[in-house]
N, C-alpha and C. Protein backbone atom coordinates (compact mmCIF):
# COMPACT_ATOMS: atom_id res chain seq x y z
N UNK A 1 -34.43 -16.01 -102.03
CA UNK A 1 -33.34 -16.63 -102.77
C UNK A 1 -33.53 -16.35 -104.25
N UNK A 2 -32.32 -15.98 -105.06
CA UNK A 2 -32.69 -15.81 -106.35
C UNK A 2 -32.76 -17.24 -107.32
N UNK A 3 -33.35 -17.03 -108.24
CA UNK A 3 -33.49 -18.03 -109.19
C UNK A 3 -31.83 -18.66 -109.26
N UNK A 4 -32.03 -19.79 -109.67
CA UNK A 4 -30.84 -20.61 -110.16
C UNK A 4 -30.82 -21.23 -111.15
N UNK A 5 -29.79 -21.17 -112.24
CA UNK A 5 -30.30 -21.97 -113.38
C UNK A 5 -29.10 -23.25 -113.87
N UNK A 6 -29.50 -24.08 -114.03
CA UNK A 6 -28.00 -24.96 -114.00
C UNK A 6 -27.20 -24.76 -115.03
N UNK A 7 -27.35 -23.60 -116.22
CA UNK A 7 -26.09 -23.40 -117.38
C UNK A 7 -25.72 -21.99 -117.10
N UNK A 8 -25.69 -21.31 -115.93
CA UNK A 8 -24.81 -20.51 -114.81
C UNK A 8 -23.71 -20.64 -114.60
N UNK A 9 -23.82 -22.02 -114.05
CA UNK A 9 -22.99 -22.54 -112.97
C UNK A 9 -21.02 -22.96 -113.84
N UNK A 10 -20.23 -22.31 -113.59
CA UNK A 10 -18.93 -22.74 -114.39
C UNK A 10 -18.87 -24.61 -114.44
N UNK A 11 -18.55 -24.76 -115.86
CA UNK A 11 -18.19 -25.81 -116.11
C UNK A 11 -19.43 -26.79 -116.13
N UNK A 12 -20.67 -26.46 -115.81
CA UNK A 12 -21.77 -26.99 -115.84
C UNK A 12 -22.10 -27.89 -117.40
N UNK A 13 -22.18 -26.51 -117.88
CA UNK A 13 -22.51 -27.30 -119.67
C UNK A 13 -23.84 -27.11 -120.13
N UNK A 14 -24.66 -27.17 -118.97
CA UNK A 14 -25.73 -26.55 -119.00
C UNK A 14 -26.88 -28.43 -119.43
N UNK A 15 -25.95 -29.02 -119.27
CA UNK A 15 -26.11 -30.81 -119.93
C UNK A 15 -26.83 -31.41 -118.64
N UNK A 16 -28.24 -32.20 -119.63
CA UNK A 16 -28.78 -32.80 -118.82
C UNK A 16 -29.16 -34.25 -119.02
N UNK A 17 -28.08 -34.69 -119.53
CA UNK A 17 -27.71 -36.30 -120.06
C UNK A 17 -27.42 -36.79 -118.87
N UNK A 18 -27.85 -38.23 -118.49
CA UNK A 18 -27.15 -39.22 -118.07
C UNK A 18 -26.20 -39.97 -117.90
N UNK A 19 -25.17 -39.29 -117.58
CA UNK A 19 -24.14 -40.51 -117.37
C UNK A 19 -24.29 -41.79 -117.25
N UNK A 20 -24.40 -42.67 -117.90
CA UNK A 20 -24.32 -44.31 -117.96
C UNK A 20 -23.20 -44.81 -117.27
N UNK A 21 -22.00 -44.06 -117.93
CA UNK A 21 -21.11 -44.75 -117.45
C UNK A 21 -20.43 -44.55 -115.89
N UNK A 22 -21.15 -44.37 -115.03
CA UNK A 22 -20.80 -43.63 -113.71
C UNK A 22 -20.25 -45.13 -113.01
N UNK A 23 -20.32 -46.07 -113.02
CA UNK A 23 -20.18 -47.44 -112.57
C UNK A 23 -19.11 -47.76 -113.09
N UNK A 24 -18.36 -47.81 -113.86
CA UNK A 24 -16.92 -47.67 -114.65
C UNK A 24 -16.39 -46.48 -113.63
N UNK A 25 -17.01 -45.15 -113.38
CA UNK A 25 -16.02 -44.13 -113.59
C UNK A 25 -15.94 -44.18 -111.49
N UNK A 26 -16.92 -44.37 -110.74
CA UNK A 26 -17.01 -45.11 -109.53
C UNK A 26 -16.11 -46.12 -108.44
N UNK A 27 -15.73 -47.44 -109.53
CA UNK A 27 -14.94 -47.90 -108.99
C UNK A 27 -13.57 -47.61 -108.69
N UNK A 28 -12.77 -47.23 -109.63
CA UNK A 28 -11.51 -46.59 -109.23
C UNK A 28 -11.68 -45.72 -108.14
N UNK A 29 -12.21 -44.68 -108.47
CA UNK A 29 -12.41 -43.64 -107.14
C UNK A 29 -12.46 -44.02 -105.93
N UNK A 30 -13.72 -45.64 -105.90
CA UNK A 30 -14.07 -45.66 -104.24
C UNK A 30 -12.40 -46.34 -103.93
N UNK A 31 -11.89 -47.36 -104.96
CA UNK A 31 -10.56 -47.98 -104.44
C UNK A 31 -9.67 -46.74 -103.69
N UNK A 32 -9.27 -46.01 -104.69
CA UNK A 32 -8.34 -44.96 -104.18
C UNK A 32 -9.06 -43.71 -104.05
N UNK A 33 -10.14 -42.96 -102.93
CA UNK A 33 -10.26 -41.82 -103.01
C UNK A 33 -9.19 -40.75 -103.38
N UNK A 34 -9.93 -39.35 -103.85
CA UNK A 34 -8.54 -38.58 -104.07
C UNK A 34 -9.61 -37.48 -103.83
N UNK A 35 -9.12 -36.29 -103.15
CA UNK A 35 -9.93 -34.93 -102.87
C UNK A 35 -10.51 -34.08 -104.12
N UNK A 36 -9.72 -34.41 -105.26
CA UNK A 36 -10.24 -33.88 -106.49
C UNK A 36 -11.10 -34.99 -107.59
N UNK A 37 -11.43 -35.73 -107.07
CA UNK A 37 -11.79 -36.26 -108.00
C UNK A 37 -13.06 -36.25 -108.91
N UNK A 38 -13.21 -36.73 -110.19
CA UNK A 38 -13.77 -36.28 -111.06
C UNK A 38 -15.31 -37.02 -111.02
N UNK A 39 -15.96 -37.59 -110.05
CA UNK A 39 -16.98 -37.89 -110.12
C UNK A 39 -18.22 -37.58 -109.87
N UNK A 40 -18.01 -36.52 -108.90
CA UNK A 40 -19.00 -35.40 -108.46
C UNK A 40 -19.84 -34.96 -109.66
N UNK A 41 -19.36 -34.24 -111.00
CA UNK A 41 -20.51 -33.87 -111.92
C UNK A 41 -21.49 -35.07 -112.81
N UNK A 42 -20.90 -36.65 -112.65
CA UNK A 42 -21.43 -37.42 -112.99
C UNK A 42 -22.76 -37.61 -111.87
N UNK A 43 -22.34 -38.03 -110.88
CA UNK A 43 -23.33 -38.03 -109.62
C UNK A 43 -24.54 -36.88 -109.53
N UNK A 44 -23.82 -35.91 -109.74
CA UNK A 44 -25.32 -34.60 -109.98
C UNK A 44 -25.89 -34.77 -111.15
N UNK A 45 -25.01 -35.09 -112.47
CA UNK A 45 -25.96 -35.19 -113.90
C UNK A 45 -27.24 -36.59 -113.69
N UNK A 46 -26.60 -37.43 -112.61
CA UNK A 46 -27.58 -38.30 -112.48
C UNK A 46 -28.40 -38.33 -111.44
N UNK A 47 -28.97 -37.03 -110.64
CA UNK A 47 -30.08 -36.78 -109.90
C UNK A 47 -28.93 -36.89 -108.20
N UNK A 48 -28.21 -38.04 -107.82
CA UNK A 48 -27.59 -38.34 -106.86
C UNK A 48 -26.64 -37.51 -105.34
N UNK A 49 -27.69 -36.11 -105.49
CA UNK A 49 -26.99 -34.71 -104.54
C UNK A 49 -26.72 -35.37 -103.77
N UNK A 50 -27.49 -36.11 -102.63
CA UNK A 50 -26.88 -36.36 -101.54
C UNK A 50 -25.46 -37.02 -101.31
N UNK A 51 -25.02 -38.18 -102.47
CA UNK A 51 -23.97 -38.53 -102.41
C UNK A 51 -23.22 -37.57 -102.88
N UNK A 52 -23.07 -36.92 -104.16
CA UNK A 52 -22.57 -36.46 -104.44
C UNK A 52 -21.81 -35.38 -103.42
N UNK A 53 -22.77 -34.90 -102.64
CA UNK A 53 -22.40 -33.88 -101.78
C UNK A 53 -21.50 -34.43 -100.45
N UNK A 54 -22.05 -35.73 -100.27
CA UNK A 54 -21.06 -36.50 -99.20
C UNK A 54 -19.74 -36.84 -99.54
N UNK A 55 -19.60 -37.36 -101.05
CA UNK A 55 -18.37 -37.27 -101.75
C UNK A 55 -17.51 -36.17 -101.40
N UNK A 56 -17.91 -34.68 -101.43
CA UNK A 56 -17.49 -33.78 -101.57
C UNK A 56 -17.08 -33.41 -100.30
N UNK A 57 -17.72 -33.39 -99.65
CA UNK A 57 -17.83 -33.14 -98.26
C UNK A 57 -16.28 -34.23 -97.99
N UNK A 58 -16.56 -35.21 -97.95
CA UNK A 58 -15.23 -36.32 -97.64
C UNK A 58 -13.90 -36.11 -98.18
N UNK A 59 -13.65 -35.34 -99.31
CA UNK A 59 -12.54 -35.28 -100.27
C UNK A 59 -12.28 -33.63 -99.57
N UNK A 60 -12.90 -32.84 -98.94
CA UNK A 60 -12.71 -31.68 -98.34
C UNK A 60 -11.72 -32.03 -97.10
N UNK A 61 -12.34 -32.81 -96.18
CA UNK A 61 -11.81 -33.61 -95.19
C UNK A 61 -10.88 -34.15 -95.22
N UNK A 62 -10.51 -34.69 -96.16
CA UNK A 62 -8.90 -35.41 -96.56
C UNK A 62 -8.48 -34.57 -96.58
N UNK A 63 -7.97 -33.00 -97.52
CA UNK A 63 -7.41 -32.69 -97.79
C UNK A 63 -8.21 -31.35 -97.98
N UNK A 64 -7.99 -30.48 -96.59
CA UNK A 64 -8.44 -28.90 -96.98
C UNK A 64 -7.73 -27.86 -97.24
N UNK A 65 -6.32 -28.06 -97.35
CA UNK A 65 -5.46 -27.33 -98.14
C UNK A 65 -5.14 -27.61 -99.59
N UNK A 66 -6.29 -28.68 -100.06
CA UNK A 66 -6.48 -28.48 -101.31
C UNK A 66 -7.25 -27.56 -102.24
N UNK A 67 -7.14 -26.85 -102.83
CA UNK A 67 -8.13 -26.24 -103.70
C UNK A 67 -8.99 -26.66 -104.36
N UNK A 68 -8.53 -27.83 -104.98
CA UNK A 68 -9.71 -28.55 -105.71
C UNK A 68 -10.77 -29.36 -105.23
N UNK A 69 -10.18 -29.59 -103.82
CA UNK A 69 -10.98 -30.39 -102.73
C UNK A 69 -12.28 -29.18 -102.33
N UNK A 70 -12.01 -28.13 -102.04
CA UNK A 70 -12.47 -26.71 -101.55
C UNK A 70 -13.67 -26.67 -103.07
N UNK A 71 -13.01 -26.47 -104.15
CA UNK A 71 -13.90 -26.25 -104.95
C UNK A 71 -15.39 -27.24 -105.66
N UNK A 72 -14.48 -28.47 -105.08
CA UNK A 72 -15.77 -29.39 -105.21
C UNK A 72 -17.18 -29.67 -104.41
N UNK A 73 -16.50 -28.82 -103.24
CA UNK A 73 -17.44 -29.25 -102.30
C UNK A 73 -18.48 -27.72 -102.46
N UNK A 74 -17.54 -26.38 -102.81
CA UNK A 74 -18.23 -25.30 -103.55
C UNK A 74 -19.38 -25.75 -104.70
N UNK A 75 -18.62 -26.00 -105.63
CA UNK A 75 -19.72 -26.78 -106.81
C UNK A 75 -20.79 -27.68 -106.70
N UNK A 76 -19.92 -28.55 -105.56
CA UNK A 76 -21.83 -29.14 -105.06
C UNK A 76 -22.55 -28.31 -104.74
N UNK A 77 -22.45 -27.46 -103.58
CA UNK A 77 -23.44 -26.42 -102.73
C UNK A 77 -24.15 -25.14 -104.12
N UNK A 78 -23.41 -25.08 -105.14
CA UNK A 78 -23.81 -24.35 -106.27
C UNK A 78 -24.72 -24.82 -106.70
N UNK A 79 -23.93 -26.17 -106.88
CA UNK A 79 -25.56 -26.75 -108.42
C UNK A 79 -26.54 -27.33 -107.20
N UNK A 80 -26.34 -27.31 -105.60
CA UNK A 80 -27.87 -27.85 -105.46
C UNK A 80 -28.66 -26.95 -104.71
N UNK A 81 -28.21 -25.56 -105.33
CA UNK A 81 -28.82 -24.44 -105.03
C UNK A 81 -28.76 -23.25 -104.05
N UNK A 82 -27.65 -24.09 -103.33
CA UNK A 82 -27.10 -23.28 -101.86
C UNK A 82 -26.18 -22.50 -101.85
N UNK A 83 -26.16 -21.64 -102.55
CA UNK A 83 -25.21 -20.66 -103.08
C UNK A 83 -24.96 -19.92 -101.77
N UNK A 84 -25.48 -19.36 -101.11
CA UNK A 84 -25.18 -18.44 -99.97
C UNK A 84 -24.35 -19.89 -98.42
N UNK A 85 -24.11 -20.98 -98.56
CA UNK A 85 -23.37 -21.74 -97.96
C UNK A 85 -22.58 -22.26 -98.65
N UNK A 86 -22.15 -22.02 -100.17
CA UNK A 86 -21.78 -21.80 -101.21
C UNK A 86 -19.84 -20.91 -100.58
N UNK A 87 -20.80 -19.88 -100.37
CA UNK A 87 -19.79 -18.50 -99.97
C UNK A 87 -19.33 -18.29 -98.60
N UNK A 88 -20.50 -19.17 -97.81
CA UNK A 88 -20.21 -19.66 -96.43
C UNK A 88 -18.71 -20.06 -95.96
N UNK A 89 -18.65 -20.95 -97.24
CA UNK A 89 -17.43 -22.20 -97.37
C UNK A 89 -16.09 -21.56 -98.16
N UNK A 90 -16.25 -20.55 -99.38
CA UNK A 90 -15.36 -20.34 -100.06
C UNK A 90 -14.30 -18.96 -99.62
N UNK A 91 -15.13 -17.95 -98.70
CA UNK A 91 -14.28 -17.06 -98.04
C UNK A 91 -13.34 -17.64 -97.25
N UNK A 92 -13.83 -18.22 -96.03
CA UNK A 92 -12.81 -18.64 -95.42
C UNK A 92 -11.62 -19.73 -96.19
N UNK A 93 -11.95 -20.19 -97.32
CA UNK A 93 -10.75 -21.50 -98.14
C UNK A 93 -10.43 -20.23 -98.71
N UNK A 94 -11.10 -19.08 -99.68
CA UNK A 94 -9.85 -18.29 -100.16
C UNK A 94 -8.60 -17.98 -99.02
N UNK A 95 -9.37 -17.64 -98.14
CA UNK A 95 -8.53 -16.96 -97.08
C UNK A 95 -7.51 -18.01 -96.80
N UNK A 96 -7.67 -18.95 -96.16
CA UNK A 96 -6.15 -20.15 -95.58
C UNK A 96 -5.63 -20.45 -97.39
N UNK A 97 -5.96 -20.43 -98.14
CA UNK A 97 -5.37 -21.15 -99.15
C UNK A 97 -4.85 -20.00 -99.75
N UNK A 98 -5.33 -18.74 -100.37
CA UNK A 98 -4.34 -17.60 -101.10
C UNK A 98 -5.52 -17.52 -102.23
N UNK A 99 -5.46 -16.47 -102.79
CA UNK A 99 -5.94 -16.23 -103.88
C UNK A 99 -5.89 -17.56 -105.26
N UNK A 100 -6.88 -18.10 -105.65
CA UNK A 100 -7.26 -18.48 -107.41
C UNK A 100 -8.46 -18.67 -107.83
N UNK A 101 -8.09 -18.46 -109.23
CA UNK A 101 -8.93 -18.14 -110.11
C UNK A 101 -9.98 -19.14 -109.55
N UNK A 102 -10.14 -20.12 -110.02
CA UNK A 102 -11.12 -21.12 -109.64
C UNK A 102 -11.93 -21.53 -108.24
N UNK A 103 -11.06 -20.81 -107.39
CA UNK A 103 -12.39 -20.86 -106.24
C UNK A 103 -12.99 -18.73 -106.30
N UNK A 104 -12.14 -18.56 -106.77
CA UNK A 104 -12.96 -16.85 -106.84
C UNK A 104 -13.93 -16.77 -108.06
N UNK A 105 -14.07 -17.58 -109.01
CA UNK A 105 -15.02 -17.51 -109.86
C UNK A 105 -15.78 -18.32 -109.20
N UNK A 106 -15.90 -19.57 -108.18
CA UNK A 106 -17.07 -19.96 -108.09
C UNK A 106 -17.41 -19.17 -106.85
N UNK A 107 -17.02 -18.10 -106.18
CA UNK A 107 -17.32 -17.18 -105.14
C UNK A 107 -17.94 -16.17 -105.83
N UNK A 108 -17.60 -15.51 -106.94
CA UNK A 108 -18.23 -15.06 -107.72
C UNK A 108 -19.61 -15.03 -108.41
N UNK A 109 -19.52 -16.51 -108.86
CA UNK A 109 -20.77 -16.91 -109.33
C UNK A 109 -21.99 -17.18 -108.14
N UNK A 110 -21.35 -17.66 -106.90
CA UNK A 110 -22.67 -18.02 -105.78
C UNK A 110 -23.21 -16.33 -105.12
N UNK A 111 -22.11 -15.61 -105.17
CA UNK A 111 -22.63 -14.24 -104.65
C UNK A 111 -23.24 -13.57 -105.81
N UNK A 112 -23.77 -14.51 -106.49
CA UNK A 112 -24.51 -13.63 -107.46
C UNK A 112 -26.48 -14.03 -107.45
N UNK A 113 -25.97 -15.19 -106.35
CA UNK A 113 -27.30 -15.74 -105.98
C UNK A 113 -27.36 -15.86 -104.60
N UNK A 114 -26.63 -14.89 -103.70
CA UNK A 114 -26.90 -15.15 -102.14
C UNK A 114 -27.69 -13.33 -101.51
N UNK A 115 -28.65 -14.21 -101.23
CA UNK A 115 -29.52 -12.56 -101.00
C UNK A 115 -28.84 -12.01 -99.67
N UNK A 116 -27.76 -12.35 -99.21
CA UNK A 116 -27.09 -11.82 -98.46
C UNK A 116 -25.90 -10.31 -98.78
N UNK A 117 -25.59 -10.61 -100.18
CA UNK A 117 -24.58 -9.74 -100.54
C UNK A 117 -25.41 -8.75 -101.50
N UNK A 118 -24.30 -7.48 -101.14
CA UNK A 118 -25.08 -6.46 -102.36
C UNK A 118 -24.27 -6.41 -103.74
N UNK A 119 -24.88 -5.30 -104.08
CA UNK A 119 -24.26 -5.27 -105.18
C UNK A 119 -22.56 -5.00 -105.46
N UNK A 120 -22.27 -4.03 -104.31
CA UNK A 120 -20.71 -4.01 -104.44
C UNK A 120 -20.33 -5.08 -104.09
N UNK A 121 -20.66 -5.47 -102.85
CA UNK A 121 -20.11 -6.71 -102.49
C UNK A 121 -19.69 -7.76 -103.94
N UNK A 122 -20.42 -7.91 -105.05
CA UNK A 122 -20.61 -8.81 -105.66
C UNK A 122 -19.62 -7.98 -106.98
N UNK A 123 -19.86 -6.79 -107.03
CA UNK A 123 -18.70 -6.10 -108.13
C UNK A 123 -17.18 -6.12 -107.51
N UNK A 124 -17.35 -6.32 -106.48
CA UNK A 124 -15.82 -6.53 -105.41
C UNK A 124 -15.26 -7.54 -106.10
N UNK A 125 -16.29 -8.76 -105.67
CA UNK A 125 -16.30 -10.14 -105.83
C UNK A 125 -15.19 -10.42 -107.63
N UNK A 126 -16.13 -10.13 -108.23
CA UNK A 126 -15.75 -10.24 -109.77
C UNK A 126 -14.61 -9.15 -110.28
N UNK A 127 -14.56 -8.17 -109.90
CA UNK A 127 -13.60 -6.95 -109.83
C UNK A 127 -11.70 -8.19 -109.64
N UNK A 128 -11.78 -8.59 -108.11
CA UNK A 128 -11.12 -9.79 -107.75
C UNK A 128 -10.59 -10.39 -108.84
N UNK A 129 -11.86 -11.47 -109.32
CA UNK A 129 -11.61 -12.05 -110.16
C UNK A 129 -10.92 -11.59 -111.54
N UNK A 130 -10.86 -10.62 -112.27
CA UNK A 130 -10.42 -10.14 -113.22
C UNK A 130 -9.19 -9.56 -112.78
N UNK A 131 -8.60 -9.09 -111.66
CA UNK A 131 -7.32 -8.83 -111.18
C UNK A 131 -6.67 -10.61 -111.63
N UNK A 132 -7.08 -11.67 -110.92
CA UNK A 132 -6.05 -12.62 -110.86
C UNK A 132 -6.21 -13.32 -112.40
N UNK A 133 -7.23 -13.24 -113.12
CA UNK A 133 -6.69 -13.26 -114.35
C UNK A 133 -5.91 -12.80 -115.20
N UNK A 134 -6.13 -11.15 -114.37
CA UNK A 134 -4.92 -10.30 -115.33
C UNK A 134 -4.02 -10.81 -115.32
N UNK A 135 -3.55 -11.34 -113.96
CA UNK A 135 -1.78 -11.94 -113.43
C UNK A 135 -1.65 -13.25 -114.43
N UNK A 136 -2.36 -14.30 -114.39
CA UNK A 136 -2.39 -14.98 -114.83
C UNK A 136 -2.37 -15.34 -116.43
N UNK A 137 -2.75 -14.11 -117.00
CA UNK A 137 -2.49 -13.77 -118.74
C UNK A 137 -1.27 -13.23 -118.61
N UNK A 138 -0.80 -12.49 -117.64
CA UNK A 138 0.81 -11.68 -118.05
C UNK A 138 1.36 -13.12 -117.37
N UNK A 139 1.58 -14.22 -117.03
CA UNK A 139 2.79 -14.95 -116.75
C UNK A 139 2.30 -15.65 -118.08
N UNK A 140 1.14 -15.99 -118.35
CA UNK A 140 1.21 -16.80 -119.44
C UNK A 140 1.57 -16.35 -120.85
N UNK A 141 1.75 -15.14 -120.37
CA UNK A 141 1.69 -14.06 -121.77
C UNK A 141 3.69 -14.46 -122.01
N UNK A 142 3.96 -14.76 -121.19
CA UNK A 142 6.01 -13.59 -121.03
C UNK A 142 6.30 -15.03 -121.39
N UNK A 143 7.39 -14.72 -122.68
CA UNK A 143 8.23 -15.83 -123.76
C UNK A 143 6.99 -16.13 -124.73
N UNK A 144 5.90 -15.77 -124.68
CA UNK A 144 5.12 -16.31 -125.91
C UNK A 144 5.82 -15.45 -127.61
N UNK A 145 5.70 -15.97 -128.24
CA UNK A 145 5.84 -15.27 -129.47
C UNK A 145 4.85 -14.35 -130.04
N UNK A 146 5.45 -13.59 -130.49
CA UNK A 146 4.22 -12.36 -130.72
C UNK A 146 3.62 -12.38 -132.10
N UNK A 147 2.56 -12.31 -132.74
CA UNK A 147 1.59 -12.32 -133.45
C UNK A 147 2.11 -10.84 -135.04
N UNK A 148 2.96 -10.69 -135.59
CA UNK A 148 3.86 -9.54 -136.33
C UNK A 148 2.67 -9.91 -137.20
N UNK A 149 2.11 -8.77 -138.19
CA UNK A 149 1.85 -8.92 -139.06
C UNK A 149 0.34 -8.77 -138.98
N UNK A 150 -0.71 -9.15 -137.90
CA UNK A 150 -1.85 -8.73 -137.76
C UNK A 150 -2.09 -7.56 -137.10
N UNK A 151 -1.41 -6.65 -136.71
CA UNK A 151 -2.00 -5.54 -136.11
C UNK A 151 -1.80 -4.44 -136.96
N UNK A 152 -0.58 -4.88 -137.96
CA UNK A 152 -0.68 -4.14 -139.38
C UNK A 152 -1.15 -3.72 -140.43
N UNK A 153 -2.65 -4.82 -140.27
CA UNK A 153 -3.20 -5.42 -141.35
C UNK A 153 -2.50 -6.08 -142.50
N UNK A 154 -1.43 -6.99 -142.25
CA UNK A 154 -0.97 -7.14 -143.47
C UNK A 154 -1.47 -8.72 -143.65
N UNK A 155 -1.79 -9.84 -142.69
CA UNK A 155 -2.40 -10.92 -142.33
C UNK A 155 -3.54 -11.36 -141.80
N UNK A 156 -4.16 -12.20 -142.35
CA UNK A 156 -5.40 -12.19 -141.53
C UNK A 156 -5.69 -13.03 -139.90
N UNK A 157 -6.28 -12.93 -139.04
CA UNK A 157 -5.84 -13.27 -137.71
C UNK A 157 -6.78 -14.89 -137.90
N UNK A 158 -6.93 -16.14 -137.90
CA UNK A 158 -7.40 -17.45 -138.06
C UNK A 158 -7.99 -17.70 -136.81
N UNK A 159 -9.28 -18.08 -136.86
CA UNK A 159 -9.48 -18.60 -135.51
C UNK A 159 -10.00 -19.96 -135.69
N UNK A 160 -9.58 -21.22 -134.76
CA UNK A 160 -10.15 -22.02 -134.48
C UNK A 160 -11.10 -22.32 -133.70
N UNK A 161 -12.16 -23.47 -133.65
CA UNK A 161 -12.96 -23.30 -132.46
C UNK A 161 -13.22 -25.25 -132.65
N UNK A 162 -12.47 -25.30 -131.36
CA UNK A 162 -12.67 -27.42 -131.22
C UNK A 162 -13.14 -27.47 -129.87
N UNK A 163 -14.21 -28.27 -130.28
CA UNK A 163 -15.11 -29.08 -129.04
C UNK A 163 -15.73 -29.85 -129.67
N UNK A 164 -15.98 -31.22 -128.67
CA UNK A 164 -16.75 -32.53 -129.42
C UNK A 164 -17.76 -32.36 -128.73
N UNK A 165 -18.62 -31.44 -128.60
CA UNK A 165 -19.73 -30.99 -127.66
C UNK A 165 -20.76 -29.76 -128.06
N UNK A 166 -20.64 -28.84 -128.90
CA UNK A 166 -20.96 -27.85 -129.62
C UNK A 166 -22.39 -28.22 -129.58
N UNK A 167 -22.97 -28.89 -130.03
CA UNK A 167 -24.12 -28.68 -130.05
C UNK A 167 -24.98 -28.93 -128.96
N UNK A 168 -24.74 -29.95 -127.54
CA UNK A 168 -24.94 -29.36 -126.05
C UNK A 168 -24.53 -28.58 -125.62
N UNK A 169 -23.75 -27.50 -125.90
CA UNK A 169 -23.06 -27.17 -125.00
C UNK A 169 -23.78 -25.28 -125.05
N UNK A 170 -24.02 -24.12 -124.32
CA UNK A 170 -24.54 -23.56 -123.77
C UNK A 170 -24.08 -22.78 -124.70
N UNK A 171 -23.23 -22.32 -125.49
CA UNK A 171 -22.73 -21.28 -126.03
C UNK A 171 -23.03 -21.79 -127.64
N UNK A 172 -23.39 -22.96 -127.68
CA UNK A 172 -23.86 -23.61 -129.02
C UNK A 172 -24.64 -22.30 -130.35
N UNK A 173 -25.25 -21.40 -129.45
CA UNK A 173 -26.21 -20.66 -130.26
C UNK A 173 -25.35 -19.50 -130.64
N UNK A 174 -24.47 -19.05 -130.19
CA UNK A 174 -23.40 -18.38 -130.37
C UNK A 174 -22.39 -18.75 -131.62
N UNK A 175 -21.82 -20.04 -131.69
CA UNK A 175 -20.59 -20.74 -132.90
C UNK A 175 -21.61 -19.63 -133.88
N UNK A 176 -22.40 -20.60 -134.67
CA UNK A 176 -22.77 -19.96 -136.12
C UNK A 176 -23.01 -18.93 -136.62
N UNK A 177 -23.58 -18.10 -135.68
CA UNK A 177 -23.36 -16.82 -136.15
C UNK A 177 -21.92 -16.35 -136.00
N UNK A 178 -20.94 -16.42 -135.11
CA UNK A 178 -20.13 -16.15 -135.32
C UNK A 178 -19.14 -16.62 -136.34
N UNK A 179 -19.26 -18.05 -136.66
CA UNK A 179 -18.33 -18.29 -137.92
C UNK A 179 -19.26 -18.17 -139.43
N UNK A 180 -20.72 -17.68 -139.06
CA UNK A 180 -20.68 -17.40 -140.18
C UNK A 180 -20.19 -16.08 -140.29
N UNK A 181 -19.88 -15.09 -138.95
CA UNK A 181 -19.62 -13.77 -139.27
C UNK A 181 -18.06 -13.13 -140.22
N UNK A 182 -17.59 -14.74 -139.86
CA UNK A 182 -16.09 -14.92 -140.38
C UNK A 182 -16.21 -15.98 -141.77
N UNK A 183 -17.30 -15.86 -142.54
CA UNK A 183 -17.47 -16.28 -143.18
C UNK A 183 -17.18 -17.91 -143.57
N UNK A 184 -16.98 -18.66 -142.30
CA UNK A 184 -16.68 -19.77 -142.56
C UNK A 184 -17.54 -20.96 -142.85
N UNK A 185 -19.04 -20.36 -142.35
CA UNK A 185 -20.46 -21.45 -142.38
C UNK A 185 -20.87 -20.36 -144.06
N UNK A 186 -21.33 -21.20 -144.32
CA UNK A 186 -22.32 -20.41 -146.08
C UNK A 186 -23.66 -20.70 -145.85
């Protein structure tokens, strides 16, 4: 099995804080389960796989023509290392459910740790993935307004960068050099 590292994993964060507030975020959920719901990465940030994974497992069961149901129960089997039952689970949900982004990136990411697949297999995999993004930038692309004036050089192109998380967050070492590269840090 290959190494696994938990700031891999999409949407991870790479964060190894405690959720405190999991007891607040708990009760609603158990009242009204829902197949997507958002408690699963609290439950793993706080050691709790087995539930977490039963959570997942249960919200699959309600509802397996959900995607997000499909992907949670993916993301458990990711972060608790089982990447190759990982992919077990996500071929066959691509397959009944249709192609998206979000269960082919986390198919992506586990066949990158299942000593079962090779290397094409795994350039297939991600190959995939960059097709349905393409689609997904051209619908999001059509009626946008177009950008006149920077490809001319006659404007300069502005970039923002907002997160209340930057300094946990995995790409943290990355910001400063880059805004100082844009001269915005001194």
């Amino acid at each position: 099995m290959r190494a696994i590292s938990p700031t891999c994993w999409p949407g991870s964060g790479g964060s190894t804080r405690r959720w405190g507030g999991i007891t607040r975020r708990w009760r609603p959920t158990r009242a009204t389960p829902r197949p997507g719901s958002g408690w699963r990465p609290a439950l793993l940030s706080r050691g709790e796989l087995a539930q977490a994974e039963r959570g997942a497992r249960a919200g699959y069961g309600l509802a397996p023509d959900n995607p997000d149901a499909a992907a949670n129960l993916a993301s458990c089997l990711i972060t608790t290392g089982r990447a190759a039952e990982a992919v077990d689970h996500l071929k066959p949900a691509i397959a009944a459910l249709g192609p998206s982004v979000q269960l082919q990136t986390l198919l992506a990411a586990a066949m990158n740790y299942d000593d079962r697949t090779t290397p094409a297999q795994q350039l297939e995999a991600h190959r995939m993935l960059g097709r349905l993004h393409a689609v997904a930038a051209r619908s999001v692309g059509e009626g946008l307004p177009t950008l006149k004036g920077i490809d001319a050089g006659t404007s300069r192109l502005r970039v923002g960068y907002l997160s209340a998380d930057f300094r946990d967050h995995p790409v943290a070492m990355f910001i400063e050099p880059a805004a100082r590269g844009r001269g915005v840090v001194g």
